[in-house]
PDB file of N, CA and C in Angstrom:
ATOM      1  N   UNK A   1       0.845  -1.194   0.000  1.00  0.00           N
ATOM      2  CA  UNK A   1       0.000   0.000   0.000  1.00  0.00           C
ATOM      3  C   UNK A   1       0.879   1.241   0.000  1.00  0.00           C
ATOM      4  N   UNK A   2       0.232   1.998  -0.878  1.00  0.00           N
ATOM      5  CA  UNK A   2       1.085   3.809  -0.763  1.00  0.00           C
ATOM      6  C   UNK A   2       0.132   4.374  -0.889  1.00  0.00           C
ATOM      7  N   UNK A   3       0.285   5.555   0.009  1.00  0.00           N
ATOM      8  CA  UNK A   3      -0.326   7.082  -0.379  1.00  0.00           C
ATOM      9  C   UNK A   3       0.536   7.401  -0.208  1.00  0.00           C
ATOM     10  N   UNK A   4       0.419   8.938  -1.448  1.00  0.00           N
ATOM     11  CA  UNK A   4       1.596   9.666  -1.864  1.00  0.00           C
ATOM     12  C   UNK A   4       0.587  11.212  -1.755  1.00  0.00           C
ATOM     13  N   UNK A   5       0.948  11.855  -0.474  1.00  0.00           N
ATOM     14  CA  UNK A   5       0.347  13.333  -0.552  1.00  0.00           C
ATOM     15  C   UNK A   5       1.374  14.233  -1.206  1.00  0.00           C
ATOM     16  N   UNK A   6       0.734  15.101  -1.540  1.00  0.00           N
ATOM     17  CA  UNK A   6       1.099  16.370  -2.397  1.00  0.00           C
ATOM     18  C   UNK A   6       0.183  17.340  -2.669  1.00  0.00           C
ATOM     19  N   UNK A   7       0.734  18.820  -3.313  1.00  0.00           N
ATOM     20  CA  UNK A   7       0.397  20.229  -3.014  1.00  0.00           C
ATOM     21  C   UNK A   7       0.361  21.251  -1.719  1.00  0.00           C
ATOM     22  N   UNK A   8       1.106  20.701  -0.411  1.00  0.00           N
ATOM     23  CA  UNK A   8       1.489  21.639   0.209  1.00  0.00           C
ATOM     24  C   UNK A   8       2.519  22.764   0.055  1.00  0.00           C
ATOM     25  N   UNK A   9       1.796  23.922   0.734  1.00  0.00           N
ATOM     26  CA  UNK A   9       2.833  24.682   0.282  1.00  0.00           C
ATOM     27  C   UNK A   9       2.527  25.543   1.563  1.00  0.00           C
ATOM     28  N   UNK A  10       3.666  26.816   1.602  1.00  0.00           N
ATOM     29  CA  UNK A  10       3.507  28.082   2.393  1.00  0.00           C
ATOM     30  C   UNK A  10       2.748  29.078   1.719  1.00  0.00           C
ATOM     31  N   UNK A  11       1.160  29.589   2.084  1.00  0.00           N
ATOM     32  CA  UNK A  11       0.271  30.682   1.455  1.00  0.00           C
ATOM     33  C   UNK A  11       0.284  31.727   2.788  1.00  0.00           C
ATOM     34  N   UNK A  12      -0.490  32.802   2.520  1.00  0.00           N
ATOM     35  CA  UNK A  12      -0.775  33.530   3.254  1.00  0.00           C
ATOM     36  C   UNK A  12      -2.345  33.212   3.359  1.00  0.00           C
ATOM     37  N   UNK A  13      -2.331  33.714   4.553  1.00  0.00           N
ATOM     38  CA  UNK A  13      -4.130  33.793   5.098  1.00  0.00           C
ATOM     39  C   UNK A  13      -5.138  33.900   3.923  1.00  0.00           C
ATOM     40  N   UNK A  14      -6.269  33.866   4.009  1.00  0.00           N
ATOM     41  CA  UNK A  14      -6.890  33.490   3.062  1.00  0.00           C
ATOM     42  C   UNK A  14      -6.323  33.325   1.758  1.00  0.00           C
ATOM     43  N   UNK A  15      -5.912  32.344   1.607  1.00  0.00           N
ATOM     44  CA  UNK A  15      -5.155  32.433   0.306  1.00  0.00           C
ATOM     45  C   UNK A  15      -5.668  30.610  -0.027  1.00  0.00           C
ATOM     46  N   UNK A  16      -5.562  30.003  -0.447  1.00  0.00           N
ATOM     47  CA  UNK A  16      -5.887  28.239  -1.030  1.00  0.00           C
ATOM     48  C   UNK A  16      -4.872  27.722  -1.393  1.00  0.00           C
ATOM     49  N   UNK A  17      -5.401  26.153  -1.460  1.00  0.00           N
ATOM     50  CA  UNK A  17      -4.578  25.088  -1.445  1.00  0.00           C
ATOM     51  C   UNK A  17      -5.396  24.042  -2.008  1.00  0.00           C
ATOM     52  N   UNK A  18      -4.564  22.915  -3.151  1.00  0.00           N
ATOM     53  CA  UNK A  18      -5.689  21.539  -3.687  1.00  0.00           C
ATOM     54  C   UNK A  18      -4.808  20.738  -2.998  1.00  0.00           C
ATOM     55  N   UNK A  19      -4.430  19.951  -2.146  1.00  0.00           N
ATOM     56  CA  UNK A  19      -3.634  18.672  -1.602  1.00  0.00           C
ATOM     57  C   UNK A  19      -4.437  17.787  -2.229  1.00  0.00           C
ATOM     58  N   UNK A  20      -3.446  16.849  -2.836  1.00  0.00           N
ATOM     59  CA  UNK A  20      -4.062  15.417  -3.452  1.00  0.00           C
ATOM     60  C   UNK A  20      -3.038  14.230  -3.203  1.00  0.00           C
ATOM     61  N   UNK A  21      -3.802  13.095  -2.924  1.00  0.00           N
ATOM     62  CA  UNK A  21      -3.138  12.306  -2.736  1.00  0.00           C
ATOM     63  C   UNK A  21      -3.458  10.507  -3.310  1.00  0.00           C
ATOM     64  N   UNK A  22      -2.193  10.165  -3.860  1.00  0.00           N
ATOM     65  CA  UNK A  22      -2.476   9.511  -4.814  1.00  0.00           C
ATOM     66  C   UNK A  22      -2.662   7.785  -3.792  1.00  0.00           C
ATOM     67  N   UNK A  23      -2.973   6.862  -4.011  1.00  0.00           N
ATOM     68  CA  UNK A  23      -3.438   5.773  -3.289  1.00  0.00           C
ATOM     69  C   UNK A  23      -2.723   4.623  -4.558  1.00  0.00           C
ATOM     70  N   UNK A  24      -2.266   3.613  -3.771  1.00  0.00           N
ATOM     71  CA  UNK A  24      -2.301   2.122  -4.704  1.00  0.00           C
ATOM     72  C   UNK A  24      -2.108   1.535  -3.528  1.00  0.00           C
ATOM     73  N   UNK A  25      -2.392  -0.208  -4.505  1.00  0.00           N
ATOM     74  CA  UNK A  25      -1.779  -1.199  -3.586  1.00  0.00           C
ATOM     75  C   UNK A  25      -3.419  -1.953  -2.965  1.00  0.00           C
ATOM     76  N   UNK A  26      -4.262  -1.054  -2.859  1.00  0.00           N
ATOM     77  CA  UNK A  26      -5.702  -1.611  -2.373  1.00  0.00           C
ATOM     78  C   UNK A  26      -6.766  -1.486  -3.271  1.00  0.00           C
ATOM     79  N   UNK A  27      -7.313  -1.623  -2.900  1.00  0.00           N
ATOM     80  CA  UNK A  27      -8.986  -1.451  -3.585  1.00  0.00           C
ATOM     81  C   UNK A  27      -9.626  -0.236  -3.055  1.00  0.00           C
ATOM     82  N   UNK A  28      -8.963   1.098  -3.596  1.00  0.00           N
ATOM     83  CA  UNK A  28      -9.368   2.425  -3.389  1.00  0.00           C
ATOM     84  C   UNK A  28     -11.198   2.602  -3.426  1.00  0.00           C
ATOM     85  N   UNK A  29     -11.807   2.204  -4.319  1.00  0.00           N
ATOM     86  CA  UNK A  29     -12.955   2.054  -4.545  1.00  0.00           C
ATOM     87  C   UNK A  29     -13.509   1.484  -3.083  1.00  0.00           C
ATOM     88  N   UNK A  30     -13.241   0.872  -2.560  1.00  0.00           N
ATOM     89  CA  UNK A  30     -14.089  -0.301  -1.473  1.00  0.00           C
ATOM     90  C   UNK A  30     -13.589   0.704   0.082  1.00  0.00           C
ATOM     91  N   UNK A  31     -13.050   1.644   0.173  1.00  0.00           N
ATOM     92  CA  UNK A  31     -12.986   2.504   1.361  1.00  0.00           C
ATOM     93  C   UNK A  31     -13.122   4.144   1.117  1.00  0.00           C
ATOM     94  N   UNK A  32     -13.889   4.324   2.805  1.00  0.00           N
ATOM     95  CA  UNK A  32     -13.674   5.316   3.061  1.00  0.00           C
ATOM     96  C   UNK A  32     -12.180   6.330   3.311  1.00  0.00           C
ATOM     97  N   UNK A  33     -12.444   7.500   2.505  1.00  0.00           N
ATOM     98  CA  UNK A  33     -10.984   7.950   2.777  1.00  0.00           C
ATOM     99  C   UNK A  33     -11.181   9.290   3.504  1.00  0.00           C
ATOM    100  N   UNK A  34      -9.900   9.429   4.397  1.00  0.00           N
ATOM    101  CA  UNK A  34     -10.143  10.999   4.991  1.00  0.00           C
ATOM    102  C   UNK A  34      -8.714  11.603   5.251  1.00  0.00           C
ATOM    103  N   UNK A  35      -8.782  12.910   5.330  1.00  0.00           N
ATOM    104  CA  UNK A  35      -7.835  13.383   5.231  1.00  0.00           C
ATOM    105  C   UNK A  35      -7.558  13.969   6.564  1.00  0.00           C
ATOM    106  N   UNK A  36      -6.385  13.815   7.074  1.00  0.00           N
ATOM    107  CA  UNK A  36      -5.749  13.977   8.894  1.00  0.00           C
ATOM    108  C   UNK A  36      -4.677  15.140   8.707  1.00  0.00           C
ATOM    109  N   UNK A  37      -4.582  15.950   9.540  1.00  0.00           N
ATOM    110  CA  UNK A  37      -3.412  16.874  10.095  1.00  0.00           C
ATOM    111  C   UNK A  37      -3.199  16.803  11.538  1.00  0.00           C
ATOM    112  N   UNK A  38      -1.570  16.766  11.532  1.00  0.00           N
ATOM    113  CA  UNK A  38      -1.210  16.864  12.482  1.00  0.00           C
ATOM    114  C   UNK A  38      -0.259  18.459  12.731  1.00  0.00           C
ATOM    115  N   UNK A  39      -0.176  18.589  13.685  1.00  0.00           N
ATOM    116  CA  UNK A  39       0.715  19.575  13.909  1.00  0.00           C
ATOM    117  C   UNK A  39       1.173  19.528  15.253  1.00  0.00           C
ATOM    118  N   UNK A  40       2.643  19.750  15.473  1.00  0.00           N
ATOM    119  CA  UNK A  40       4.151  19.796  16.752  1.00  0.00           C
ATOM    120  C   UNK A  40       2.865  19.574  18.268  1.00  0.00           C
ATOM    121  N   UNK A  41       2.839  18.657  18.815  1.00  0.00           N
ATOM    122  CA  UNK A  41       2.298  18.718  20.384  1.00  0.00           C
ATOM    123  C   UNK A  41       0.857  17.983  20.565  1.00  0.00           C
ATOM    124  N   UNK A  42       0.381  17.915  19.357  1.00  0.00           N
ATOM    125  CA  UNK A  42      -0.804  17.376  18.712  1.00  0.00           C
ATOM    126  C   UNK A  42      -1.158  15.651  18.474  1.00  0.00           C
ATOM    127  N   UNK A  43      -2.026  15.416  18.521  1.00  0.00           N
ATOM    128  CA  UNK A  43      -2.181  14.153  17.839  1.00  0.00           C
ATOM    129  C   UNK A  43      -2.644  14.434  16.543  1.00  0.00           C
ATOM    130  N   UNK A  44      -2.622  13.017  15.671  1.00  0.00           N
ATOM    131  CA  UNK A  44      -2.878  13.525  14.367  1.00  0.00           C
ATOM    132  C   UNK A  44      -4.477  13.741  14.603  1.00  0.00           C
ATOM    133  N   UNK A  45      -5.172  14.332  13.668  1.00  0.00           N
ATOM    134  CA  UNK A  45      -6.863  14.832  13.959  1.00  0.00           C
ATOM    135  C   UNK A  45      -7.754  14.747  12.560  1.00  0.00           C
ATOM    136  N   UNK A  46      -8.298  14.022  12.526  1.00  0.00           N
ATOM    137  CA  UNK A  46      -9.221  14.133  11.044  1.00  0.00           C
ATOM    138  C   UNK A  46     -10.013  15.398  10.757  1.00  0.00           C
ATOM    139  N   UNK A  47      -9.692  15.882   9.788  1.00  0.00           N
ATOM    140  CA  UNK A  47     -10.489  17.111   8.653  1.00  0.00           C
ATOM    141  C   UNK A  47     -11.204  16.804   8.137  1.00  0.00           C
ATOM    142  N   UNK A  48     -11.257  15.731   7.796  1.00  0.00           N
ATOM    143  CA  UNK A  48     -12.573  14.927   6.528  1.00  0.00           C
ATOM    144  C   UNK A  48     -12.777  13.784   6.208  1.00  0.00           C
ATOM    145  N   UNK A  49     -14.049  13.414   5.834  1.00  0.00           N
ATOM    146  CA  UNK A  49     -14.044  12.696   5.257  1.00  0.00           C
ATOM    147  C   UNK A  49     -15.050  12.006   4.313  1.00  0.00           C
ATOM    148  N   UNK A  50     -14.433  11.312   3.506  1.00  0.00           N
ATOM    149  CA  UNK A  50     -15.479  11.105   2.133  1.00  0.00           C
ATOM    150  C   UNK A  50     -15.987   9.557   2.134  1.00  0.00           C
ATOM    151  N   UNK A  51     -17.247   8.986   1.746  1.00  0.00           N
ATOM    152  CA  UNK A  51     -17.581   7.603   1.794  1.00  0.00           C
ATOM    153  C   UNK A  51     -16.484   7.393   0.486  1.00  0.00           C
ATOM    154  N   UNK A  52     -17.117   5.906   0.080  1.00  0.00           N
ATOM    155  CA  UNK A  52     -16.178   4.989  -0.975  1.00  0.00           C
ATOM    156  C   UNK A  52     -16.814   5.451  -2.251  1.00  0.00           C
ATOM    157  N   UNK A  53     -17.980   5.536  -2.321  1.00  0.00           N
ATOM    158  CA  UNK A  53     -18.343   6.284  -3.801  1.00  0.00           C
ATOM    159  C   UNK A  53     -18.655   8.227  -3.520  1.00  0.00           C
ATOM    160  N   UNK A  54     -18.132   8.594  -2.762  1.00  0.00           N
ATOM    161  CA  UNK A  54     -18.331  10.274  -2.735  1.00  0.00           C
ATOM    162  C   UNK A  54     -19.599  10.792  -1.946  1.00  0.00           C
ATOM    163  N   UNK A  55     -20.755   9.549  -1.845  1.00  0.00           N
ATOM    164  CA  UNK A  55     -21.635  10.597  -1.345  1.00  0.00           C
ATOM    165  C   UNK A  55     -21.831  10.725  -0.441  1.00  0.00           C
ATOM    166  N   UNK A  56     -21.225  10.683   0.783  1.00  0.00           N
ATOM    167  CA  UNK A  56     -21.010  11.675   2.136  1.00  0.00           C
ATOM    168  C   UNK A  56     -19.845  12.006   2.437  1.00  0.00           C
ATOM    169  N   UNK A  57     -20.081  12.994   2.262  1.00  0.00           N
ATOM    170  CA  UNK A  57     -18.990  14.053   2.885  1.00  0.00           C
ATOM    171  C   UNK A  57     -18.932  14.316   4.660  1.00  0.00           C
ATOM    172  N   UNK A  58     -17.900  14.521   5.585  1.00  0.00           N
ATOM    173  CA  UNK A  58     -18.391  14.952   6.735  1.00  0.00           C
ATOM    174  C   UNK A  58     -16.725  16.026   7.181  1.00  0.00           C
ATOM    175  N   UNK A  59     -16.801  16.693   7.789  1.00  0.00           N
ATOM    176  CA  UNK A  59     -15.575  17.712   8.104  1.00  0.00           C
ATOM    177  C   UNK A  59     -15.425  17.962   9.639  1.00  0.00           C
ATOM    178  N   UNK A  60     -14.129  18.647   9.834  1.00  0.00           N
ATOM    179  CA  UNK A  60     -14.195  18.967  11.161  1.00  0.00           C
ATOM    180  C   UNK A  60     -14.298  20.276  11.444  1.00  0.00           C
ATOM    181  N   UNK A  61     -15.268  20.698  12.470  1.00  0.00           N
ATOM    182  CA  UNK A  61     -16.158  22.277  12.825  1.00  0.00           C
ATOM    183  C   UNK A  61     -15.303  23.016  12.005  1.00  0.00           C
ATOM    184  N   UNK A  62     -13.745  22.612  12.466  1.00  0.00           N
ATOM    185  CA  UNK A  62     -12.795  23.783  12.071  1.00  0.00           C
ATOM    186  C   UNK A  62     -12.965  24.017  10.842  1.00  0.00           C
ATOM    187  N   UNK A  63     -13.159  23.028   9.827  1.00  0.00           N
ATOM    188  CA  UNK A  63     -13.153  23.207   8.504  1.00  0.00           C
ATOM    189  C   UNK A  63     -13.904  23.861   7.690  1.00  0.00           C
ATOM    190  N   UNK A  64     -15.274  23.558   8.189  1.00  0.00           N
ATOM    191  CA  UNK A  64     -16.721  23.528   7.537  1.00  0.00           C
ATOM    192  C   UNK A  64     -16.732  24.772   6.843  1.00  0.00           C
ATOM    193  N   UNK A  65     -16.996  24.802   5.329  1.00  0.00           N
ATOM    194  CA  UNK A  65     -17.499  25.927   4.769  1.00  0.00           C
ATOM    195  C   UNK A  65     -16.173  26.166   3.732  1.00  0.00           C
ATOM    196  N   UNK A  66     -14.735  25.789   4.521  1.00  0.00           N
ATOM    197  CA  UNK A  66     -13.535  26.327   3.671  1.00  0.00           C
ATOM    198  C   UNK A  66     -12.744  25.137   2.898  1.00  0.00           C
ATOM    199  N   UNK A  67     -13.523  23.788   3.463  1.00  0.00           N
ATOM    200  CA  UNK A  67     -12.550  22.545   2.861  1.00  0.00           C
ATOM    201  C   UNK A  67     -13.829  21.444   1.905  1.00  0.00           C
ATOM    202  N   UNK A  68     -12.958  21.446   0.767  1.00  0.00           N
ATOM    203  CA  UNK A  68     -13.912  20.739   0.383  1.00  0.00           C
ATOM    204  C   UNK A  68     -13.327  19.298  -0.281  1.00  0.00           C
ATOM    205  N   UNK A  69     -13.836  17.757   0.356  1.00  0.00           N
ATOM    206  CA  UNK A  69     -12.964  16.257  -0.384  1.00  0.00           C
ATOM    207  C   UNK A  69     -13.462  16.339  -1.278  1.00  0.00           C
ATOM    208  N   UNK A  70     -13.027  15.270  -2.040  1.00  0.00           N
ATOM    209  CA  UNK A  70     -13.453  15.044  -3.066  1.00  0.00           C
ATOM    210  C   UNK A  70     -12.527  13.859  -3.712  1.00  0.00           C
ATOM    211  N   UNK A  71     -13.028  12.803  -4.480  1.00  0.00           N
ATOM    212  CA  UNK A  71     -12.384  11.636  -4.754  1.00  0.00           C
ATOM    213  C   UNK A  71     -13.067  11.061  -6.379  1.00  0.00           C
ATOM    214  N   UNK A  72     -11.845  10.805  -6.809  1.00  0.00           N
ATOM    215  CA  UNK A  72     -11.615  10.113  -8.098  1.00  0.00           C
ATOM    216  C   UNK A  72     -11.475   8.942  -8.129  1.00  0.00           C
ATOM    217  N   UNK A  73     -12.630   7.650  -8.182  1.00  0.00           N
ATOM    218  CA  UNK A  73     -11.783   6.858  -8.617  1.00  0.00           C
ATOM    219  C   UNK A  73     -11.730   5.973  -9.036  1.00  0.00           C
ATOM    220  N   UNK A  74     -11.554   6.246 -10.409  1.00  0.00           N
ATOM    221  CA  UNK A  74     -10.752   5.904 -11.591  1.00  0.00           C
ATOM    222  C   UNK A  74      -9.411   6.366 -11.652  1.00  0.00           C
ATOM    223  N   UNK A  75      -9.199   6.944 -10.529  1.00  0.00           N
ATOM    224  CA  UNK A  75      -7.861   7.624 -10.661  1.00  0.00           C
ATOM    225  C   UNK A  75      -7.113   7.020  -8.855  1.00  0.00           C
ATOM    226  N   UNK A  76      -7.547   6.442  -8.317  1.00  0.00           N
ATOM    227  CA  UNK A  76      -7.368   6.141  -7.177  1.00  0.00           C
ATOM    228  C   UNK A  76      -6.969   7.210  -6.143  1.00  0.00           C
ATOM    229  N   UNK A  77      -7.501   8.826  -6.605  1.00  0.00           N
ATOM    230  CA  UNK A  77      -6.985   9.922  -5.685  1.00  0.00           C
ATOM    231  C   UNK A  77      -7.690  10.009  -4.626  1.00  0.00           C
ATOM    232  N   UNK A  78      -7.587  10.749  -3.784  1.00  0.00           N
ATOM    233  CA  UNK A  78      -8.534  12.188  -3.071  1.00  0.00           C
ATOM    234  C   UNK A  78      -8.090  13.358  -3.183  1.00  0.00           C
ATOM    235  N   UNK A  79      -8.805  14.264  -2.910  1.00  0.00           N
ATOM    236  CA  UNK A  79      -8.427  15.251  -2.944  1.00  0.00           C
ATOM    237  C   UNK A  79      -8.702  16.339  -1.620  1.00  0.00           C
ATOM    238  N   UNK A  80      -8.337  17.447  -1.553  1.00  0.00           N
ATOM    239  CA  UNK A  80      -9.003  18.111  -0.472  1.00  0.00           C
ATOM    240  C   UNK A  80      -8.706  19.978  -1.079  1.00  0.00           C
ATOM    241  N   UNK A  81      -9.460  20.214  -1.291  1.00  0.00           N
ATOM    242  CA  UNK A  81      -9.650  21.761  -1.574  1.00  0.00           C
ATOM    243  C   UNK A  81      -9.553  23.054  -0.440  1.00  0.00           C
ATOM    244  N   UNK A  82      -8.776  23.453  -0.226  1.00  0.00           N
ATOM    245  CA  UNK A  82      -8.671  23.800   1.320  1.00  0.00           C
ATOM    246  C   UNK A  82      -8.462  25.721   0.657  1.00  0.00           C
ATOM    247  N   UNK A  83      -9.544  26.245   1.134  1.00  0.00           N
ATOM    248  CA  UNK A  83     -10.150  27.871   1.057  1.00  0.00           C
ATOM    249  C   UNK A  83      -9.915  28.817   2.189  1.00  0.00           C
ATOM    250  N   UNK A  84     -10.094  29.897   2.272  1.00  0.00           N
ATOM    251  CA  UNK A  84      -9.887  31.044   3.424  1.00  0.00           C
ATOM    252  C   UNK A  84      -8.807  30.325   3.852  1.00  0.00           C
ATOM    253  N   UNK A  85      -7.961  29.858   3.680  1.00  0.00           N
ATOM    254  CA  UNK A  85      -6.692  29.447   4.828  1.00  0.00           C
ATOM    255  C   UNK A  85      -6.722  30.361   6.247  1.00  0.00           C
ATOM    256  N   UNK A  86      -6.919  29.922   7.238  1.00  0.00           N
ATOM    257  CA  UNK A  86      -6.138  29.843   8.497  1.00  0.00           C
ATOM    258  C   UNK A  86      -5.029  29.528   9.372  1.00  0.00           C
ATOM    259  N   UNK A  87      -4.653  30.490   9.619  1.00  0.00           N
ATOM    260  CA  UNK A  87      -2.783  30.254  10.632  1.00  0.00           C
ATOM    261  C   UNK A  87      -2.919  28.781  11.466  1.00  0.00           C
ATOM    262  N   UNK A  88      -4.360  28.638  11.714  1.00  0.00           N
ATOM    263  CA  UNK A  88      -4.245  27.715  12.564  1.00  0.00           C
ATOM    264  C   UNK A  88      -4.581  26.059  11.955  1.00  0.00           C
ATOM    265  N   UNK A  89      -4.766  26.285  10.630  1.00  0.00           N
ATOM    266  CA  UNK A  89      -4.893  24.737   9.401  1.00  0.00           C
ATOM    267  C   UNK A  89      -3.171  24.797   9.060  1.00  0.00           C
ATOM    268  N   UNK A  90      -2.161  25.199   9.724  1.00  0.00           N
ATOM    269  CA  UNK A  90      -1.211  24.629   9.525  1.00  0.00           C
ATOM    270  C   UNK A  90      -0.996  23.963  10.005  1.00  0.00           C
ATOM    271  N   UNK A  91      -0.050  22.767   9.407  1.00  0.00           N
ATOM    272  CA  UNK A  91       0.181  21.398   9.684  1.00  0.00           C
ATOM    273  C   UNK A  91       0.538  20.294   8.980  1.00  0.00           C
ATOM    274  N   UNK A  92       1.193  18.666   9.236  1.00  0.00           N
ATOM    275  CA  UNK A  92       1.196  18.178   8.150  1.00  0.00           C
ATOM    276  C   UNK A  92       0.234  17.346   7.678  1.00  0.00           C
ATOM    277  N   UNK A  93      -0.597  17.637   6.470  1.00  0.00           N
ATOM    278  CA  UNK A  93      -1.814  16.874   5.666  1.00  0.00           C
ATOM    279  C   UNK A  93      -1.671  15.382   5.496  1.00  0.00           C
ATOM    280  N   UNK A  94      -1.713  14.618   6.089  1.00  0.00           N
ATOM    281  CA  UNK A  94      -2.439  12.685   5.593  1.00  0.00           C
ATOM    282  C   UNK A  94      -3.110  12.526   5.114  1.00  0.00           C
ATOM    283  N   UNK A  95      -3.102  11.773   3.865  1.00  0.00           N
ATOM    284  CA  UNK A  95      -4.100  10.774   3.878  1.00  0.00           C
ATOM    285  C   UNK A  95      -4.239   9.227   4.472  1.00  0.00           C
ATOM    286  N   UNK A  96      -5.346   8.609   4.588  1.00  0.00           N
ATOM    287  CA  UNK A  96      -5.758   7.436   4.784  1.00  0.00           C
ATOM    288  C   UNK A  96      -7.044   7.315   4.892  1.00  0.00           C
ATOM    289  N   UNK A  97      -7.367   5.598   4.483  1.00  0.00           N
ATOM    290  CA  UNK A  97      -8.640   4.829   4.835  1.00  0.00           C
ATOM    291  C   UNK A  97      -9.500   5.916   6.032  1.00  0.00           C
ATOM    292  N   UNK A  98     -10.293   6.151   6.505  1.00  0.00           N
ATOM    293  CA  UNK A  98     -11.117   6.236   7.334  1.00  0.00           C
ATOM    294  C   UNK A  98     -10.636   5.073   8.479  1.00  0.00           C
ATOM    295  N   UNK A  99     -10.474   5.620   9.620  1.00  0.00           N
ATOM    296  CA  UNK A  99     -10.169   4.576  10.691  1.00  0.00           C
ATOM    297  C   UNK A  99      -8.522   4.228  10.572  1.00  0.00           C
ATOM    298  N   UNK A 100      -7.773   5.151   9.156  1.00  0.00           N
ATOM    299  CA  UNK A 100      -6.609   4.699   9.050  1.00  0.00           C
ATOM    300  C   UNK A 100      -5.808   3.509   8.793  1.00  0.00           C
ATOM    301  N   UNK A 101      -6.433   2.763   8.579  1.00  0.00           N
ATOM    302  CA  UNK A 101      -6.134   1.018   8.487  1.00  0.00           C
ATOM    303  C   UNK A 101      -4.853   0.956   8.096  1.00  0.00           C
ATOM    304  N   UNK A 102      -4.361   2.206   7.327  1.00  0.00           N
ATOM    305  CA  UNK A 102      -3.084   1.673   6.372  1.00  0.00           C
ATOM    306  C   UNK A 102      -2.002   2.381   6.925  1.00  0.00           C
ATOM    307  N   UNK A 103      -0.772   2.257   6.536  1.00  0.00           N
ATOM    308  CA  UNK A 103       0.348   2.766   6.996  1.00  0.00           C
ATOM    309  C   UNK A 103       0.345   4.348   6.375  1.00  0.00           C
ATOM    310  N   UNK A 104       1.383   5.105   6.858  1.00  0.00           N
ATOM    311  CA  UNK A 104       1.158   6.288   6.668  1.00  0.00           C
ATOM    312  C   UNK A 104       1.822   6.873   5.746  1.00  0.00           C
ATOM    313  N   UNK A 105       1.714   8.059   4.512  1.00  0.00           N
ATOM    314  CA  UNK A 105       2.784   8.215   3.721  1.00  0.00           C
ATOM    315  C   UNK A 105       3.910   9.461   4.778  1.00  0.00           C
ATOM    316  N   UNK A 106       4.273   9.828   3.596  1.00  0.00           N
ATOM    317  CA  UNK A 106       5.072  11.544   4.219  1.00  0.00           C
ATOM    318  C   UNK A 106       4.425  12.587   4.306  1.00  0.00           C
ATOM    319  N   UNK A 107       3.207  12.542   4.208  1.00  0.00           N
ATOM    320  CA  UNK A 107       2.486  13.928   4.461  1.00  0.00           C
ATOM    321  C   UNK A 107       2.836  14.946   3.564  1.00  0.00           C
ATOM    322  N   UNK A 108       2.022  15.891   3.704  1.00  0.00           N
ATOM    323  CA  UNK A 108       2.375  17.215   3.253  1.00  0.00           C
ATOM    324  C   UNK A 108       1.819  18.583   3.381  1.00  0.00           C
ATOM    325  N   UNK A 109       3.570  19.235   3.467  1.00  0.00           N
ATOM    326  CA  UNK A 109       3.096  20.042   4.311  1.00  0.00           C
ATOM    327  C   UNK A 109       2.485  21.435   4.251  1.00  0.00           C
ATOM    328  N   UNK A 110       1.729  21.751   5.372  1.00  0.00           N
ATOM    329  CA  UNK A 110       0.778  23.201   5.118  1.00  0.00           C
ATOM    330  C   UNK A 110       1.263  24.228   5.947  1.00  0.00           C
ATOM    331  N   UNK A 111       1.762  25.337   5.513  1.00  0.00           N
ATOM    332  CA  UNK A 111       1.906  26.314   6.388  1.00  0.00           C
ATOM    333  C   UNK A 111       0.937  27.551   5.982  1.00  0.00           C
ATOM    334  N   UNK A 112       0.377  28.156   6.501  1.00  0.00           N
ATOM    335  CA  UNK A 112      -0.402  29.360   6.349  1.00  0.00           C
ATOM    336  C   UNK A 112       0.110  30.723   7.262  1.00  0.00           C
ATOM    337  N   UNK A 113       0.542  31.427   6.453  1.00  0.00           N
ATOM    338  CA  UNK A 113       1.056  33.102   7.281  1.00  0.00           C
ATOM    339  C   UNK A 113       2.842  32.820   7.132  1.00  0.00           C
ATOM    340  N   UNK A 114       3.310  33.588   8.051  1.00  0.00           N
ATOM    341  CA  UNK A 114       4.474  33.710   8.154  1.00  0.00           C
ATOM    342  C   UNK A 114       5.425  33.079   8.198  1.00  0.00           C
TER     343      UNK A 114
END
């Protein structure tokens, strides 16, 4: 199994971000996927998450309104659309299964502001 995250970067405050992350090795289709940040002192914390065919979505308070999943697959991705950036959605972005089942990639990372 791999996930391979990517599109972090350093933005300023409201400013955006697409993190996507690519999946093999399983049967992408047959799970829920969600996307986790962690940040220094923290445990890691789920932001989202999407059923196995897309149609539920669910987020965390923090998110609601500025992040949006979204999943391909035919393409074995997810994605996560991340809007108004906040100083405080910095961190490093995961993916995994829902419940995490799988090992973890390298993340990637989000800084917002300075």
């Amino acid at each position: 199994v791999q996930l391979v995250e990517s599109g972090g970067d350093s933005v300023q405050p409201g400013g955006s971000l697409r993190l996507t992350c690519a999946a093999s090795g399983f049967t992408f289709s047959g799970f829920d996927m969600s996307w986790y940040r962690q940040t220094p002192g923290k445990e890691r914390e789920v932001v989202s998450t999407i059923t196995n065919a897309g149609g539920i979505k669910t987020y965390a308070d923090s998110v609601k309104g500025r992040f949006i999943i979204s999943r391909d697959n035919a393409k074995d991705t997810v994605y996560l659309q991340m809007n108004s950036l906040k100083p405080e959605y910095t961190g490093v972005y995961f993916c995994n299964t829902n419940h995490a089942r799988f090992g973890w990639g390298q993340g990637t990372p989000v800084t917002v502001g300075q």
